[in-house]
N, C-alpha and C. Protein backbone atom coordinates (compact mmCIF):
# COMPACT_ATOMS: atom_id res chain seq x y z
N UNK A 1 -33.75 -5.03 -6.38
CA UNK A 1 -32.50 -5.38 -5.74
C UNK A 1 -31.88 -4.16 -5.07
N UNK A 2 -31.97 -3.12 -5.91
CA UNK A 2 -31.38 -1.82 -5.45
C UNK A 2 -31.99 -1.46 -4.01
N UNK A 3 -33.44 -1.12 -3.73
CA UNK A 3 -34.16 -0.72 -3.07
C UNK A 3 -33.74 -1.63 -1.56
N UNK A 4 -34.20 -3.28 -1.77
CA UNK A 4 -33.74 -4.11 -0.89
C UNK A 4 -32.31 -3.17 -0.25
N UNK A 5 -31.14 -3.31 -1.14
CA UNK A 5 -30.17 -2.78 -0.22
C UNK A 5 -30.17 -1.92 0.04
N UNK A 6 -30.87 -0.59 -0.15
CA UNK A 6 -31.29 0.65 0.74
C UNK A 6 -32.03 0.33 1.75
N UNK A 7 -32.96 -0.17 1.88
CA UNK A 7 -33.99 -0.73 2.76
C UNK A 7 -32.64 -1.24 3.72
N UNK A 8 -32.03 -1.98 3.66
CA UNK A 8 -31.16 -2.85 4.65
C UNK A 8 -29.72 -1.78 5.09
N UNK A 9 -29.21 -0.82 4.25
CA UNK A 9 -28.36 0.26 5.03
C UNK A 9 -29.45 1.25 5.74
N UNK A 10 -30.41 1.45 5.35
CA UNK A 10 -30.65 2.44 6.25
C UNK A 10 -32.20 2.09 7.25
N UNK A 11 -31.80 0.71 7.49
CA UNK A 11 -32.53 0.07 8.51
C UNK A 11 -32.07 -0.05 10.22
N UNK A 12 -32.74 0.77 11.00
CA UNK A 12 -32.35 1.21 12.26
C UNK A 12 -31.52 0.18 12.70
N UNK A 13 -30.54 0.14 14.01
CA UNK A 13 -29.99 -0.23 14.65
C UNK A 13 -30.59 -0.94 15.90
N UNK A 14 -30.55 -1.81 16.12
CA UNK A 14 -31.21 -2.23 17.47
C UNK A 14 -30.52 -1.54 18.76
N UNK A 15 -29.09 -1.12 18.89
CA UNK A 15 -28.99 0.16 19.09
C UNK A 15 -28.33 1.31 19.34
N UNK A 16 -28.41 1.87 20.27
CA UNK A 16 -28.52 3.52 20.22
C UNK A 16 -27.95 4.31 19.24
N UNK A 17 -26.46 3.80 18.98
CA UNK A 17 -25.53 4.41 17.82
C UNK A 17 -25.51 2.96 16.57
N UNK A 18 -25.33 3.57 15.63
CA UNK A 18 -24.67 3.10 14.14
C UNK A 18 -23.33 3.09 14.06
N UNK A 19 -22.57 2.47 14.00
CA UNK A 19 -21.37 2.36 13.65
C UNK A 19 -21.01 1.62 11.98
N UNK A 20 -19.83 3.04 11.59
CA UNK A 20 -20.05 2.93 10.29
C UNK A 20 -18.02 2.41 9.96
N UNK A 21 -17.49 1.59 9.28
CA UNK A 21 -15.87 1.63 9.30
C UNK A 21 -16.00 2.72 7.94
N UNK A 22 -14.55 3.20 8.65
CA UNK A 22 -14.06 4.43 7.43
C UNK A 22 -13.03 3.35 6.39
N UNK A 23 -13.07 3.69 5.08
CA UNK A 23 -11.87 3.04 4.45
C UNK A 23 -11.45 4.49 3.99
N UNK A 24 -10.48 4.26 2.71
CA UNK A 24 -10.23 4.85 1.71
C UNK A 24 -11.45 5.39 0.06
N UNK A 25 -11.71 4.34 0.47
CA UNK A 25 -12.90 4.14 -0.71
C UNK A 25 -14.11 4.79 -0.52
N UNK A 26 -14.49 4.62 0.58
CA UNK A 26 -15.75 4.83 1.23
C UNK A 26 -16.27 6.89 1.11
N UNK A 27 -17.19 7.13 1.00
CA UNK A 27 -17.46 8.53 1.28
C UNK A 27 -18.54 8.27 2.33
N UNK A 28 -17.87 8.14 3.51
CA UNK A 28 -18.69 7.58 4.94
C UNK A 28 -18.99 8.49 5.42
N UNK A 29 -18.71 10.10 5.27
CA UNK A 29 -19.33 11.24 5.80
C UNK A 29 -20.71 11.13 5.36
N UNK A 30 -20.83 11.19 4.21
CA UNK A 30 -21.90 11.10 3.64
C UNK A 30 -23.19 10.21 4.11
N UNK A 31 -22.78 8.88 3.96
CA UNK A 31 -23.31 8.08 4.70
C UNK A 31 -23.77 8.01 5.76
N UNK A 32 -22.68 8.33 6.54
CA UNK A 32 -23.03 8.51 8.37
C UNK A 32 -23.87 9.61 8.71
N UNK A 33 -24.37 11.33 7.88
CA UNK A 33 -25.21 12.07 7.55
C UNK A 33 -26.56 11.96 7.08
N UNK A 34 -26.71 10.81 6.18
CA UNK A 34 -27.95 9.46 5.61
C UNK A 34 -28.23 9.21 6.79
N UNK A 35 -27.88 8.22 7.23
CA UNK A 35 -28.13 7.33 8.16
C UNK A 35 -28.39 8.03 9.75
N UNK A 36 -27.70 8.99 10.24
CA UNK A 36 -28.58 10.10 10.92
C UNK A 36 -29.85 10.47 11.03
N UNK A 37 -29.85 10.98 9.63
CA UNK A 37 -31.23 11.69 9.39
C UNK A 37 -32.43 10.99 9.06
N UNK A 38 -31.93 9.25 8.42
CA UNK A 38 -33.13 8.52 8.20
C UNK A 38 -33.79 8.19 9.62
N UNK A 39 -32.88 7.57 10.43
CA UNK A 39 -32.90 7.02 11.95
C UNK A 39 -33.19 7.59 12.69
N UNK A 40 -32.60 8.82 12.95
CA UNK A 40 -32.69 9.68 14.30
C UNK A 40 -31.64 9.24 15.26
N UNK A 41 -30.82 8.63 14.85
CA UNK A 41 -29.64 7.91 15.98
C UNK A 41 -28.16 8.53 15.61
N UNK A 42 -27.50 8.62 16.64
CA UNK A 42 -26.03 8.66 16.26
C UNK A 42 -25.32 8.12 15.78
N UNK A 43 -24.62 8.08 14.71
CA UNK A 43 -23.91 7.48 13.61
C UNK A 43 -22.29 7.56 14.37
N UNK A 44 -21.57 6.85 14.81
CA UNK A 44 -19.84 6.64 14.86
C UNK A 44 -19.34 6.31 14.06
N UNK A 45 -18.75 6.82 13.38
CA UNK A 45 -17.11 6.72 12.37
C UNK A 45 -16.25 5.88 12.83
N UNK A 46 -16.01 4.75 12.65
CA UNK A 46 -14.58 4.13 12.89
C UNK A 46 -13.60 3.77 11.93
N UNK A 47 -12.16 4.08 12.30
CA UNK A 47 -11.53 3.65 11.47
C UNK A 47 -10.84 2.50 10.85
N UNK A 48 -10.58 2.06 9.83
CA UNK A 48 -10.19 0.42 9.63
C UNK A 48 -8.87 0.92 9.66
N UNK A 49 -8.07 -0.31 9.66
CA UNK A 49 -6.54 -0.27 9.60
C UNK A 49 -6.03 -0.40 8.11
N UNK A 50 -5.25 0.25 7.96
CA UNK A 50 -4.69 0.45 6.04
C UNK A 50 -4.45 -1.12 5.80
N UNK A 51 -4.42 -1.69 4.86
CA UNK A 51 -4.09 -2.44 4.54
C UNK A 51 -2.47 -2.90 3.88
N UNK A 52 -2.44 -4.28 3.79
CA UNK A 52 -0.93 -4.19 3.56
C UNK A 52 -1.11 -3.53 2.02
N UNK A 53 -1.59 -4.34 1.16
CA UNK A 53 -1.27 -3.50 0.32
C UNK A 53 -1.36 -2.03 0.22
N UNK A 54 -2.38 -1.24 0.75
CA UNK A 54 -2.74 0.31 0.61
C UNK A 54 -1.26 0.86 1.43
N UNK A 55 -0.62 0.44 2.07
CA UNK A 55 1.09 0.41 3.07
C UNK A 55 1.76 0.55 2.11
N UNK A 56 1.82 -0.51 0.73
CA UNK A 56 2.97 -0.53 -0.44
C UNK A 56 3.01 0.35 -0.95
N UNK A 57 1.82 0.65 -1.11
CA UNK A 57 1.23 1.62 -2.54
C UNK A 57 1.55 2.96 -2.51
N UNK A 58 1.71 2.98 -0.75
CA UNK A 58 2.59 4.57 -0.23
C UNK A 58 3.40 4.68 0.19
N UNK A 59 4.08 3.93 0.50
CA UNK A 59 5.77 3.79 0.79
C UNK A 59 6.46 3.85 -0.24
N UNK A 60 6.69 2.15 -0.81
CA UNK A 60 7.35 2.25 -1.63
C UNK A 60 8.02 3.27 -3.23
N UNK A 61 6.82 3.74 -3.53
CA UNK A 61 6.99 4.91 -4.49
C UNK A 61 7.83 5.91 -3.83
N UNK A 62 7.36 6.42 -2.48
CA UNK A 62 8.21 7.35 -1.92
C UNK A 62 9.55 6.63 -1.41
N UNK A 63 10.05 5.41 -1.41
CA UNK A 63 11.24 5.07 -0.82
C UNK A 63 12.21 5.67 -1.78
N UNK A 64 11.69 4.90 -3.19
CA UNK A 64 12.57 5.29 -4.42
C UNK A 64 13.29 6.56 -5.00
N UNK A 65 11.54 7.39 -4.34
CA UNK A 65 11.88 8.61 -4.81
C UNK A 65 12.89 9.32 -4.07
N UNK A 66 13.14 8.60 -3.00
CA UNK A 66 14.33 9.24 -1.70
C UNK A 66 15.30 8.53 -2.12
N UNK A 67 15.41 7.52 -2.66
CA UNK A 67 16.93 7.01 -3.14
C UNK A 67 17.50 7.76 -4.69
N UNK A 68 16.57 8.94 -5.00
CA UNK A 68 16.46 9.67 -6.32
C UNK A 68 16.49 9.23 -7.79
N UNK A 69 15.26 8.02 -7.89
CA UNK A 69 14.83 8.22 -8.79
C UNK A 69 13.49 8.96 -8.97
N UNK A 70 13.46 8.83 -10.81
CA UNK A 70 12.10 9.36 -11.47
C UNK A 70 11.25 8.34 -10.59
N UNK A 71 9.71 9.24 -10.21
CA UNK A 71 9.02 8.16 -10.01
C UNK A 71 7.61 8.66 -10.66
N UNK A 72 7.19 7.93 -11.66
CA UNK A 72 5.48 8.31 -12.35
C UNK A 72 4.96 7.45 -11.69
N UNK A 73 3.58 8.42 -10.85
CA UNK A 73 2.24 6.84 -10.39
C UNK A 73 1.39 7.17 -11.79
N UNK A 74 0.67 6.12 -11.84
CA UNK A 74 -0.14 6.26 -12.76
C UNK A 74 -1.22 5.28 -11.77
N UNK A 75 -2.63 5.52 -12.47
CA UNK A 75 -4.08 4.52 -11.71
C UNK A 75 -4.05 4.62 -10.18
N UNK A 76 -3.97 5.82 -10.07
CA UNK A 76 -3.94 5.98 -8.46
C UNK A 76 -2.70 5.31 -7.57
N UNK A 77 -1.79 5.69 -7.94
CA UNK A 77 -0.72 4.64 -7.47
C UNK A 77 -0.76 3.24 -8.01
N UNK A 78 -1.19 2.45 -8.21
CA UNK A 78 -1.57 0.92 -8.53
C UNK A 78 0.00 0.54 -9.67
N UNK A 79 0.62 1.72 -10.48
CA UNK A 79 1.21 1.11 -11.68
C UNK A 79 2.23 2.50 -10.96
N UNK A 80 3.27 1.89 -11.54
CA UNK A 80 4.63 3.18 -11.14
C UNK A 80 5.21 2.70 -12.23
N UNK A 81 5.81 3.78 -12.91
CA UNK A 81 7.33 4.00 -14.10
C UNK A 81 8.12 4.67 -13.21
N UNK A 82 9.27 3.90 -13.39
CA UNK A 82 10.03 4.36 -12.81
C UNK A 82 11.34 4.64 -13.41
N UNK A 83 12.18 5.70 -13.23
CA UNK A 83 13.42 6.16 -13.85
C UNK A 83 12.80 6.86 -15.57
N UNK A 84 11.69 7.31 -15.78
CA UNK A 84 11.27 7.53 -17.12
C UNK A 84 11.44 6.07 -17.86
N UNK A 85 10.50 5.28 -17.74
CA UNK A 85 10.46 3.84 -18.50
C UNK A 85 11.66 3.00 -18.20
N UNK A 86 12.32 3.14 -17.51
CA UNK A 86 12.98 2.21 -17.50
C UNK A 86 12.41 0.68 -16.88
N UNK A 87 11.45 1.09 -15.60
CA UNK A 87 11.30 -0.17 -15.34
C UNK A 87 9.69 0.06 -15.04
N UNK A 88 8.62 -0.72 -15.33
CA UNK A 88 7.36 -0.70 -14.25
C UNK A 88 6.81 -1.76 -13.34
N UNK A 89 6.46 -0.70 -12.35
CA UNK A 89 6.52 -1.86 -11.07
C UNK A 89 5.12 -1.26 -10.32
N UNK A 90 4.63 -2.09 -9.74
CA UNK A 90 3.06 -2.30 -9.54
C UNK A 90 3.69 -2.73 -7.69
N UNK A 91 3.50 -1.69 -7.18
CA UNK A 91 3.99 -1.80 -5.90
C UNK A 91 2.77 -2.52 -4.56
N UNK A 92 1.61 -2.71 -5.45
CA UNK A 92 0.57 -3.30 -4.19
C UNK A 92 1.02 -4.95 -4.46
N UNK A 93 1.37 -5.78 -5.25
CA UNK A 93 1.96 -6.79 -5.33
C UNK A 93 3.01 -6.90 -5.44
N UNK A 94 3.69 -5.68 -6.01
CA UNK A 94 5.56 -6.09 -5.69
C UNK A 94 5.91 -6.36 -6.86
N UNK A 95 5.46 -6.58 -7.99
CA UNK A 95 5.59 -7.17 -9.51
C UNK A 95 6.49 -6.06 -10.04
N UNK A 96 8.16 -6.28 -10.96
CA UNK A 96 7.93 -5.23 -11.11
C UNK A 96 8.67 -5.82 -12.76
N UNK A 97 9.06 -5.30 -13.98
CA UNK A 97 9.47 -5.60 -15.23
C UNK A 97 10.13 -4.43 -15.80
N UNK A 98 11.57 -5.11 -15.81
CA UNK A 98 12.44 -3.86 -16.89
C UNK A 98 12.02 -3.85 -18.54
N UNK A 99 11.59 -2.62 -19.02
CA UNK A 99 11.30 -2.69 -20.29
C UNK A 99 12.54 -3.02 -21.17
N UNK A 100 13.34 -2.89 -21.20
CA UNK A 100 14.32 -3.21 -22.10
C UNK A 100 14.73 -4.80 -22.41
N UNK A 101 15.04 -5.48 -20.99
CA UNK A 101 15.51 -6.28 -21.06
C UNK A 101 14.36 -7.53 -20.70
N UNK A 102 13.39 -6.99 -20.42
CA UNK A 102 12.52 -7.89 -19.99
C UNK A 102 12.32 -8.64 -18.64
N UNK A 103 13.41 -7.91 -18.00
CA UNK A 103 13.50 -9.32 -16.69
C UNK A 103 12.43 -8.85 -15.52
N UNK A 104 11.92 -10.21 -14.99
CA UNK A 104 11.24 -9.50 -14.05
C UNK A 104 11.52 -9.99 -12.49
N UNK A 105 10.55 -9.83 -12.03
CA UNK A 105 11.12 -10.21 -10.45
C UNK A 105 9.87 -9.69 -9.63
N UNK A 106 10.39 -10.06 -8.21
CA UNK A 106 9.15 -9.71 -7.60
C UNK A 106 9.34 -9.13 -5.45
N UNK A 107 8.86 -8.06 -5.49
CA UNK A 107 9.35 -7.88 -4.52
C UNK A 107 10.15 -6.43 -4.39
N UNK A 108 9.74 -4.98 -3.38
CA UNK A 108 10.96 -3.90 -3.44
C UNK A 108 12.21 -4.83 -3.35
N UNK A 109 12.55 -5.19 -2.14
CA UNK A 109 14.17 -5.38 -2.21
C UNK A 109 15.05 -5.68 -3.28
N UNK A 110 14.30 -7.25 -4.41
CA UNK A 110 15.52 -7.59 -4.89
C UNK A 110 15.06 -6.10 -6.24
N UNK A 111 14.21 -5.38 -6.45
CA UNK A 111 14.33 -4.50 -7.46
C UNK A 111 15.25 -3.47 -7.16
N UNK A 112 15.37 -3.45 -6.08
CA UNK A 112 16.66 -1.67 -5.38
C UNK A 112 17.65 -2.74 -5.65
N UNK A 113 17.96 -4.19 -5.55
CA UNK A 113 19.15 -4.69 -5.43
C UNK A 113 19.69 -5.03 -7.15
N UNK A 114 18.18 -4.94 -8.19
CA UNK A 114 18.56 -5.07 -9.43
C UNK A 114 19.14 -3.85 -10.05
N UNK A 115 18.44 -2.44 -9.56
CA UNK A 115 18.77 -1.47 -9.79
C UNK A 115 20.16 -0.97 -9.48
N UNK A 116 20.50 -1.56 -8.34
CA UNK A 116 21.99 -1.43 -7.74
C UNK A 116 23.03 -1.88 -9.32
N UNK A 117 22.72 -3.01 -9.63
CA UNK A 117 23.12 -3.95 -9.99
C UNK A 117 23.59 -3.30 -11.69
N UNK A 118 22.41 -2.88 -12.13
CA UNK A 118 22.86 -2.07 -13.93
C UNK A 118 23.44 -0.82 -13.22
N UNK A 119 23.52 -0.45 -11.90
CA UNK A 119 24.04 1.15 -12.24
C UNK A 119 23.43 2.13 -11.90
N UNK A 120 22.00 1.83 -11.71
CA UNK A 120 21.19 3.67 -11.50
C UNK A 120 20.95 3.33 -10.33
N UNK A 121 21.45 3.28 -9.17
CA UNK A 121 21.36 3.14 -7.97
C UNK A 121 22.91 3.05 -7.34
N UNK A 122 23.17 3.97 -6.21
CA UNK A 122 24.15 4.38 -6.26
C UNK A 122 24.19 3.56 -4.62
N UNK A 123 25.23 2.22 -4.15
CA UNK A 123 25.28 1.86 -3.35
C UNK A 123 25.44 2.39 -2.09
N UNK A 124 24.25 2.55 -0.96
CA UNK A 124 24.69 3.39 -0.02
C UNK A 124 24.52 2.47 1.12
N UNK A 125 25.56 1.97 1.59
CA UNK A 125 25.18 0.94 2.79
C UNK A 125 24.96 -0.54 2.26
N UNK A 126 24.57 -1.25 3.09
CA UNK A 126 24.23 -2.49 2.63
C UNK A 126 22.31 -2.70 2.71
N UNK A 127 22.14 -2.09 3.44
CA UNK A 127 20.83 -1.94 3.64
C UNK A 127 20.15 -2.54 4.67
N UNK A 128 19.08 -2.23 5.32
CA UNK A 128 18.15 -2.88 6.68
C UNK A 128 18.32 -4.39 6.43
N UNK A 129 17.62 -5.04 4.97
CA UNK A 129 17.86 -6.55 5.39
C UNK A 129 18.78 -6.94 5.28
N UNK A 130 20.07 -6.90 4.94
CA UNK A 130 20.96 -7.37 4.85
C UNK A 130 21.58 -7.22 6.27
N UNK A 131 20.98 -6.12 6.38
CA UNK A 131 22.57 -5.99 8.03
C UNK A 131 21.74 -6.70 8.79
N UNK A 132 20.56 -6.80 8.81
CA UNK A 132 19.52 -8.07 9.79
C UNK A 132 19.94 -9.58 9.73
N UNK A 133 20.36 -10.00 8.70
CA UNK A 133 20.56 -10.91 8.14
C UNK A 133 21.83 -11.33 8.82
N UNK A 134 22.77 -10.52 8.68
CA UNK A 134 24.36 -10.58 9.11
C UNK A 134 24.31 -10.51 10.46
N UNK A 135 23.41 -9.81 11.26
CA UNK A 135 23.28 -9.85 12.64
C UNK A 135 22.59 -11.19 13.15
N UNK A 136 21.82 -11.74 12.74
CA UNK A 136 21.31 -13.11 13.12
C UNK A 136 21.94 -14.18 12.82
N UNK A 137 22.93 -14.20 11.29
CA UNK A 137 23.99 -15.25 11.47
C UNK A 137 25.33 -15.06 12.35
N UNK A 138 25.61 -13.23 12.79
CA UNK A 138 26.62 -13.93 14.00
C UNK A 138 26.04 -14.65 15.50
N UNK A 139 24.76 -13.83 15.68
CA UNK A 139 24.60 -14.51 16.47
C UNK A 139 23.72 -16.13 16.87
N UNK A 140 23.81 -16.92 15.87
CA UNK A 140 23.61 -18.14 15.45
C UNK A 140 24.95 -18.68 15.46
N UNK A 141 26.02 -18.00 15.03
CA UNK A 141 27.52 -18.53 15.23
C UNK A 141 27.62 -18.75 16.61
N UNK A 142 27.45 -17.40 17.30
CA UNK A 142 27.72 -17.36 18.70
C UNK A 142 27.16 -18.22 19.59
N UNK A 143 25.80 -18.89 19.43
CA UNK A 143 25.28 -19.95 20.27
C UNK A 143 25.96 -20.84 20.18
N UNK A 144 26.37 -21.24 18.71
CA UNK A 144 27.06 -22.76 18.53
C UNK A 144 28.02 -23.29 19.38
């Protein structure tokens, strides 16, 4: 089975170049260096587009950390503590659970808006969706 799928990556191109997508995951230098040297052909690198989740997984940790809280990644980003245990939140799905109280929820916004809410978040503005929100119901008033 193994062999088969070597046999089939490093089976020539009908042609001239190989084109290989880059992820995150991938060690495609490597590969695209293989596949060179087995072939004799030029290997191209392309890049894929991040994904939504791989987007969460690096934003959001850093949003928080700019609104100044603690922020621990843990599993490569995948799991965040945040405020030193107070809450963990898994930012590639949005899941997030206060240890104390148990509550959970789902989604950054309403968690900055729960956090608002006990206190460790210090109200600054109303925020992007909200003032979006308020701007599309005046002007939904205004058509009427």
């Amino acid at each position: 089975m193994i062999e088969r799928r070597a046999r089939r990556a490093f089976s020539p191109a009908p042609a001239s170049r190989i084109k290989l997508d880059r992820s995150e995951s991938d060690d495609c230098v490597d590969r695209a260096l293989l596949l060179s040297l087995a072939t004799g052909q030029d290997v191209e690198v392309q890049t894929v587009p991040e994904s939504e989740k791989a987007r969460r997984k690096r934003t959001a940790p850093a949003a928080l950390e700019r609104m100044g809280l603690k922020v621990d990644r843990r599993n490569d980003g995948e799991h965040v503590i945040v405020d030193g245990g107070l809450v963990d939140f898994w930012p590639g799905t949005g899941v997030w659970i206060f240890r104390e109280s148990g509550s959970r929820g789902r989604g950054f916004a309403p968690l900055v808006d729960e956090l608002r809410a006990i206190g460790r978040l210090q109200a600054c503005g109303e925020g992007r969706r909200r003032r979006d929100q308020k701007r599309r119901l005046a002007a939904e008033r205004e058509r009427a």
